[in-house]
Protein backbone atom coordinates (compact mmCIF):
# COMPACT_ATOMS: atom_id res chain seq x y z
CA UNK A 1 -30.62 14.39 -4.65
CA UNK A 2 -32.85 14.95 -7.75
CA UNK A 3 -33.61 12.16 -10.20
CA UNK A 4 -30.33 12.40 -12.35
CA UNK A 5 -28.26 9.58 -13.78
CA UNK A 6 -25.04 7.98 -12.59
CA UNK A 7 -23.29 9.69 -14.79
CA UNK A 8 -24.50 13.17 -14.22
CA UNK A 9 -24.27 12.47 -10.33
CA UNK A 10 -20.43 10.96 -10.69
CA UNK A 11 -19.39 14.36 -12.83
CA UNK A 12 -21.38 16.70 -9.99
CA UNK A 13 -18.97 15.49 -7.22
CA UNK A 14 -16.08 17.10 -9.10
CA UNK A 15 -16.14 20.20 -8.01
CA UNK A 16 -12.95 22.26 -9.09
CA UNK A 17 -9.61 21.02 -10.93
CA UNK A 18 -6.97 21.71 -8.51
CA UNK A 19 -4.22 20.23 -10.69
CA UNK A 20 -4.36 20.08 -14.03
CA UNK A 21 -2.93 17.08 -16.25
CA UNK A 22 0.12 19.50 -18.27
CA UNK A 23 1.13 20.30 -14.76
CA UNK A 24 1.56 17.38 -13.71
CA UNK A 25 2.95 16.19 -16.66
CA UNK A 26 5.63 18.77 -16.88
CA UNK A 27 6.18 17.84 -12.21
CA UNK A 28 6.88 14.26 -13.11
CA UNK A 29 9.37 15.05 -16.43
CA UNK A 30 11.11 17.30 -13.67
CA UNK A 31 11.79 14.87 -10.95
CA UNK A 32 11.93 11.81 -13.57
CA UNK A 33 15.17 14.12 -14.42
CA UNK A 34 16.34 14.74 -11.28
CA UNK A 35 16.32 11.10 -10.51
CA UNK A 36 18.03 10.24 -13.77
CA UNK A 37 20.65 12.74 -12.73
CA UNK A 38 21.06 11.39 -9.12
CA UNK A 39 21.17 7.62 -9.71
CA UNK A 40 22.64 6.79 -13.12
CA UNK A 41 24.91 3.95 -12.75
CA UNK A 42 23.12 3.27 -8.91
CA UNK A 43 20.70 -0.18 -8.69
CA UNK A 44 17.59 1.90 -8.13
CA UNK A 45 14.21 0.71 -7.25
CA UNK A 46 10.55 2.56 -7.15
CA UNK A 47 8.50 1.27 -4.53
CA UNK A 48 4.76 2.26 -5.24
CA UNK A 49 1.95 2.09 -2.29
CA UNK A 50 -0.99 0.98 -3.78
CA UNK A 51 -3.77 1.89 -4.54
CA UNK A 52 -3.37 5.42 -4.90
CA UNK A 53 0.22 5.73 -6.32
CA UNK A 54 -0.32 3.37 -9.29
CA UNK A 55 -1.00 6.14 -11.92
CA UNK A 56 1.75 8.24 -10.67
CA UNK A 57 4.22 5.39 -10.33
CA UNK A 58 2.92 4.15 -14.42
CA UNK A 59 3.79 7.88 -15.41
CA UNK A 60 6.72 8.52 -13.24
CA UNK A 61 8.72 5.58 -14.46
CA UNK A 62 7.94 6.01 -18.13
CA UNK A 63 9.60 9.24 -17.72
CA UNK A 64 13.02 8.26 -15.76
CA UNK A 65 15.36 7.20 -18.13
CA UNK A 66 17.72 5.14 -16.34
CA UNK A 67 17.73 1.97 -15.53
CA UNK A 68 15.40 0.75 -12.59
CA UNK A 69 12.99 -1.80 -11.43
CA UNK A 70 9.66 -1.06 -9.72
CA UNK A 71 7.53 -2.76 -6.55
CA UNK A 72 4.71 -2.40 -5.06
CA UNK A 73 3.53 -2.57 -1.17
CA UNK A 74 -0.17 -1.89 0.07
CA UNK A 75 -0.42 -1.07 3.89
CA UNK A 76 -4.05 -0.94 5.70
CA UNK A 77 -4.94 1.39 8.88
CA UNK A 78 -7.84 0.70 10.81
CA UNK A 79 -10.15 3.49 11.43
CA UNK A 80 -12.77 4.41 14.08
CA UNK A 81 -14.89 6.55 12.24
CA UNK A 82 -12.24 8.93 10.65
CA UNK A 83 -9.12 8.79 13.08
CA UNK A 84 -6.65 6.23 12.68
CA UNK A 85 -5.67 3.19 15.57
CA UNK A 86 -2.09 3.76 14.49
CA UNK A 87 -2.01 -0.07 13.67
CA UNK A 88 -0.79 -0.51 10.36
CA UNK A 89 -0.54 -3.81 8.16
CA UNK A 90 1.07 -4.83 5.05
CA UNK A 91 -1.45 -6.37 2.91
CA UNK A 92 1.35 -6.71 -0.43
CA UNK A 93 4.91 -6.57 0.39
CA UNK A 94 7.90 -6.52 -1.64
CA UNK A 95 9.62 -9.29 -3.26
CA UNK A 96 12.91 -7.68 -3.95
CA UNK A 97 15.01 -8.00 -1.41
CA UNK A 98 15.78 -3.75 -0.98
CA UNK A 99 19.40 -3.73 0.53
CA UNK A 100 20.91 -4.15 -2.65
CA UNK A 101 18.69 -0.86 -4.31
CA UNK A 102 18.45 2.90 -3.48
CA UNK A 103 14.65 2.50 -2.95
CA UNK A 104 12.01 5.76 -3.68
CA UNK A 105 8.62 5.29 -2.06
CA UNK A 106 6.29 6.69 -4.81
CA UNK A 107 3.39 8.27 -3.04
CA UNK A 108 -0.14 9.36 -4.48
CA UNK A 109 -0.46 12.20 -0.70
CA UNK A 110 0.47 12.58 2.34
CA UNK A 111 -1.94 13.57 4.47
CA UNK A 112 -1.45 12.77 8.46
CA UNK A 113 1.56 10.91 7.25
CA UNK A 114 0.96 7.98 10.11
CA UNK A 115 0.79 5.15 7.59
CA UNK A 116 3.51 6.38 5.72
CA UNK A 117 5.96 7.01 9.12
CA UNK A 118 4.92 3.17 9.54
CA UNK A 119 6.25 1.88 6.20
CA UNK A 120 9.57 4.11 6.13
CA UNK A 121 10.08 2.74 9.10
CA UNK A 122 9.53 -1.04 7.98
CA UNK A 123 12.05 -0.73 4.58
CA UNK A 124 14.83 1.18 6.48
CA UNK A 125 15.06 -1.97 8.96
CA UNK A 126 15.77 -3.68 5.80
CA UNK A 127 19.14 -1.75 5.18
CA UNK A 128 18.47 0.16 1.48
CA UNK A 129 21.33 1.78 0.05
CA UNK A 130 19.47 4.73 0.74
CA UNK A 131 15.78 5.39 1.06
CA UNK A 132 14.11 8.45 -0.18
CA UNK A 133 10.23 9.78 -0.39
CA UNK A 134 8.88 10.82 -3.38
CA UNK A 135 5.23 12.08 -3.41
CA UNK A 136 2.67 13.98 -5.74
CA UNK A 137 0.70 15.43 -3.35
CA UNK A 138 1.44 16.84 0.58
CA UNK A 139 -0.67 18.23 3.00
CA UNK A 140 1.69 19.45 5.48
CA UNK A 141 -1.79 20.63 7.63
CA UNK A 142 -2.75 17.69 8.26
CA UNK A 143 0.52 16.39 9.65
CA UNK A 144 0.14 14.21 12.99
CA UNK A 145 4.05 12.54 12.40
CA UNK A 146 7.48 14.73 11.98
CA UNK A 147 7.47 13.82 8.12
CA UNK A 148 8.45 15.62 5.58
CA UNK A 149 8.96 14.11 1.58
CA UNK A 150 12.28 14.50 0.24
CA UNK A 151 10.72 15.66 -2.82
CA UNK A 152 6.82 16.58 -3.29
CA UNK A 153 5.67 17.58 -6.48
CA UNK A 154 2.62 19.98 -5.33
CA UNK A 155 1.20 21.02 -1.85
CA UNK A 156 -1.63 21.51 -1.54
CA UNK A 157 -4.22 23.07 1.09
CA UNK A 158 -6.69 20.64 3.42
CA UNK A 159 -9.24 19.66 0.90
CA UNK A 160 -10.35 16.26 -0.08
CA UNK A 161 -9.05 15.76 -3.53
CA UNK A 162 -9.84 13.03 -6.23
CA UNK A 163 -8.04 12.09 -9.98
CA UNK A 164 -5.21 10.95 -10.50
CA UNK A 165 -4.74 7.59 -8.33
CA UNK A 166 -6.79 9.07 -5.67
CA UNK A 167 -10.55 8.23 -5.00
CA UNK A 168 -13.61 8.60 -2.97
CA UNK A 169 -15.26 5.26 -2.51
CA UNK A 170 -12.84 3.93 -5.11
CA UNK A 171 -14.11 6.14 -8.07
CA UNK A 172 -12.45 8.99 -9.67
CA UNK A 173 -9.16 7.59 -9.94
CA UNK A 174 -9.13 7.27 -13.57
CA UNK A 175 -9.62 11.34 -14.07
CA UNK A 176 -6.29 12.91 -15.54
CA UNK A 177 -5.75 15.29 -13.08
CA UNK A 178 -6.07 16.13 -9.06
CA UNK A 179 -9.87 18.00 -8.14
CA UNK A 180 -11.69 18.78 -5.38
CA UNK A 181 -13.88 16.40 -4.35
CA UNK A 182 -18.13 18.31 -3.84
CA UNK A 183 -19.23 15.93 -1.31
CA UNK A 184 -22.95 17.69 -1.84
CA UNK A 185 -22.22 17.19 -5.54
CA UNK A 186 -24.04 20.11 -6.68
């Protein structure tokens, strides 16, 4: 890489928007009123996985109008060199007790969807009134669990995308929409 500065090396690994922020905007006013339309009157709560939800989650629940309380759960997978172990941990758990709430996991992607299987798995042993996935961005390519969101706001193809929540080497998150991520950042 040439002599430039961190700033001009940060903005050359952005390569493309993919998603811009009105779209996204206008996905989350959608499903913020499909949820106000399916749960009025229901004890609902939005469960966010951290770290990569957290913008999402701040914009999604702005937007529902109903009543509802939000959590927040971080998992961790441990990798050899890019594939997962398939042994997931809960670093952050909840602190509601979920079998009194119709809980919606607000997810930033799903990619292979492993980590994700893990933790649906985990909350439904815990007897929600009902427990639905709600998630910004799917991959369906990269699938290696029978997963599918019960509501995803954009798919997208196999590319490695920052903005939004999501980040490479936790940067990028703060951009206000999804882009493809120029590893050669040229």
């Amino acid at each position: 890489m040439s002599n430039v500065g961190p700033l001009a090396e940060y903005t050359s690994r952005i390569k493309r928007v993919i998603i811009t922020q009105e779209e996204i905007d206008a996905a989350i006013r959608k499903a913020a009123k499909d949820i106000d339309a399916a749960y009025v009157g229901r004890p609902l709560l939005l469960v966010s996985i951290l770290k990569g939800a957290f913008i999402f989650m701040a914009d999604l629940c702005r937007a529902v109008s109903i009543p509802c309380e939000i959590g927040f759960m971080a998992a961790k997978s441990y990798y050899e060199g890019t594939e997962s172990s398939g042994n997931v941990t809960i670093t952050l758990d909840l602190a509601q007790d979920i079998s009194k709430y119709h809980v919606i996991i607000v997810e930033d992607i799903i990619d292979t969807g492993r980590t994700l299987n893990d933790i649906i798995k985990m909350l439904k042993a815990r007897n929600p009134l009902s427990l639905k996935v709600l998630t910004l961005l799917d991959k369906p390519s990269r699938r290696l669990v029978d997963l599918k969101a019960d509501v995803s706001l954009f798919t997208i193809p196999d590319l490695f995308v920052i903005g939004y929540g999501l980040d490479c080497g936790e940067l990028y998150r703060s951009l206000p929409y999804v882009a493809e991520y120029d590893e050669k950042g040229e």
